[in-house]
Protein backbone atom coordinates (compact mmCIF):
# COMPACT_ATOMS: atom_id res chain seq x y z
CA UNK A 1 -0.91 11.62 12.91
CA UNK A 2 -1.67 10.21 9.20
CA UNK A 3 1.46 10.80 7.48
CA UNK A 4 1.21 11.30 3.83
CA UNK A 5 3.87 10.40 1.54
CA UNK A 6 4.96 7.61 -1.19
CA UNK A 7 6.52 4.85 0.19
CA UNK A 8 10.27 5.86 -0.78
CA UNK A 9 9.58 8.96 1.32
CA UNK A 10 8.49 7.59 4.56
CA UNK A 11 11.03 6.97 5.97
CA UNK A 12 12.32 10.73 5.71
CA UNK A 13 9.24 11.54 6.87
CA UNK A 14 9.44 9.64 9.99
CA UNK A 15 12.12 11.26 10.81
CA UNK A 16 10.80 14.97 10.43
CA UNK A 17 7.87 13.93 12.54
CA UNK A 18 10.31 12.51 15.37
CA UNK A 19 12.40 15.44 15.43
CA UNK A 20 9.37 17.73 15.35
CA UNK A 21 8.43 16.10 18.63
CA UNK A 22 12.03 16.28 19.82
CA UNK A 23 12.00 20.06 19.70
CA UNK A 24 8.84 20.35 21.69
CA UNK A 25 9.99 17.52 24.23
CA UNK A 26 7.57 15.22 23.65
CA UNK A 27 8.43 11.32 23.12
CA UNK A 28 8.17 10.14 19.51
CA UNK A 29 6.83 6.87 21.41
CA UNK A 30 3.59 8.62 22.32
CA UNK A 31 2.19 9.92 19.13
CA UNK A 32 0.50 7.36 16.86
CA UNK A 33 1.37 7.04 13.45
CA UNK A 34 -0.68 6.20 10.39
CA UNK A 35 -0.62 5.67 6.49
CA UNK A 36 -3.26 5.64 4.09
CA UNK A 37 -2.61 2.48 1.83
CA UNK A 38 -4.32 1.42 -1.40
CA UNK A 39 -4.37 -2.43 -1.47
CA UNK A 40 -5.52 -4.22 -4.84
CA UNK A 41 -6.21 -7.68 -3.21
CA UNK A 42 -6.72 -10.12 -5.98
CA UNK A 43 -4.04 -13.17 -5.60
CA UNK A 44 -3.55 -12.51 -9.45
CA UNK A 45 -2.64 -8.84 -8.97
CA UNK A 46 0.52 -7.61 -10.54
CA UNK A 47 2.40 -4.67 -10.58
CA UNK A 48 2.11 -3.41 -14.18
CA UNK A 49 -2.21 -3.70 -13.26
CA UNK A 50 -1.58 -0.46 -11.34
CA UNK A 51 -1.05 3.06 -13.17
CA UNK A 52 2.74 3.84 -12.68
CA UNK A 53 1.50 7.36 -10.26
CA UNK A 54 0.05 5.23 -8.12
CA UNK A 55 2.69 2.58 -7.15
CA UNK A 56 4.44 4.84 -4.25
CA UNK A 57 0.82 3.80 -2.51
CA UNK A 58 -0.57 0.62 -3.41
CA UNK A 59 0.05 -2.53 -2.37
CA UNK A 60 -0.83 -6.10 -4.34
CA UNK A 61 -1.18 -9.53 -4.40
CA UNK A 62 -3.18 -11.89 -1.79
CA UNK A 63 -3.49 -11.20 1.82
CA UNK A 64 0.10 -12.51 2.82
CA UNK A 65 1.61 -10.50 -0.05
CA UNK A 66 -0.36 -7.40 0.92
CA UNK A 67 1.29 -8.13 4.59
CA UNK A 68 4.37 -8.71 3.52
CA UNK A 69 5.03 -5.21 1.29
CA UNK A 70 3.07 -3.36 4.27
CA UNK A 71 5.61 -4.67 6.80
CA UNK A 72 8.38 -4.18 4.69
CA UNK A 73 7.13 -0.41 2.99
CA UNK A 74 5.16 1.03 6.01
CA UNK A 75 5.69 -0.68 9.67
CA UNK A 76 9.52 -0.81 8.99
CA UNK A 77 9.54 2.85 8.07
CA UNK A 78 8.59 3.61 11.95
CA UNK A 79 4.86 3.98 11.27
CA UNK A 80 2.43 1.79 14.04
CA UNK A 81 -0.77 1.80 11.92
CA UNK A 82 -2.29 1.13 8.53
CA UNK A 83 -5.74 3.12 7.02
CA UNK A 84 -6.52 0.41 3.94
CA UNK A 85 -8.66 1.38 1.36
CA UNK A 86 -9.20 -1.00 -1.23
CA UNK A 87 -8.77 -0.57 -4.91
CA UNK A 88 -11.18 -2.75 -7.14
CA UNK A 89 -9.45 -4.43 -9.82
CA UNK A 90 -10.33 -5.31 -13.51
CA UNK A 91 -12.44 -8.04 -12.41
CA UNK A 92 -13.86 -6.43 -10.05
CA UNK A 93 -14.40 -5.98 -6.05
CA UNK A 94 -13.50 -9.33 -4.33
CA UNK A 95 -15.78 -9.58 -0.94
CA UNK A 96 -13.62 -10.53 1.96
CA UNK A 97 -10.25 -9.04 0.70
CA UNK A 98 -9.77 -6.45 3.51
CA UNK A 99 -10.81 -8.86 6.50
CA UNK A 100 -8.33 -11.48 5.12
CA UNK A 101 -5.45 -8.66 5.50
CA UNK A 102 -6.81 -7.27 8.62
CA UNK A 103 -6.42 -10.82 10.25
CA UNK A 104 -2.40 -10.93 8.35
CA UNK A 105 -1.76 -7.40 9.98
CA UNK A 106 -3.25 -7.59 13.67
CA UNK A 107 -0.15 -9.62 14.78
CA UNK A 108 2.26 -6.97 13.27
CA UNK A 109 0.33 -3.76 15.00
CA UNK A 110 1.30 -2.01 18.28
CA UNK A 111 -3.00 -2.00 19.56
């Protein structure tokens, strides 16, 4: 289930999906989780680079930074998975940017 909300409200959101499957009797353990997050990987990146609507959903920085706010904003939350789609940045699309996270998230995923 891709769960769709800003990152303040995921964790609300969570819980409404494990008490949904509470009512039916199914285990919150068995349905797979997911978020759709905007990454602007560029080591340089900075907050104020990303329109203020759009900072309940991106994260920034290098790969390590990018793992760090996912752990803290998304896995923490209760969600098991990540759907990363870059955002290209004022200098443009940086080749490479979404492997280096991949290999920074695999360790921190339930595959």
């Amino acid at each position: 289930m891709n769960i769709i909300a800003g990152f303040d409200e995921l964790p609300r959101k969570v819980a409404v999906v494990k008490e949904s499957c509470e009512k039916i009797d199914r285990d919150p353990a068995t349905l797979e989780t997911s978020m759709l997050v905007m990454a602007l990987i560029d080591e340089k990146a900075t907050e104020d680079l990303i329109p203020e609507n759009l900072r309940r959903n991106v994260v920034f920085g290098g790969a390590e930074q990018i793992t760090d706010q996912i752990q803290t904003k998304v896995l923490a939350a209760g969600v098991n998975s990540v759907i990363l789609s870059p955002v290209t940045n004022l200098d443009g699309y940086h080749p490479g940017g979404i492997t280096a996270v991949a290999e920074k998230l695999k360790p921190l995923l339930s595959l």
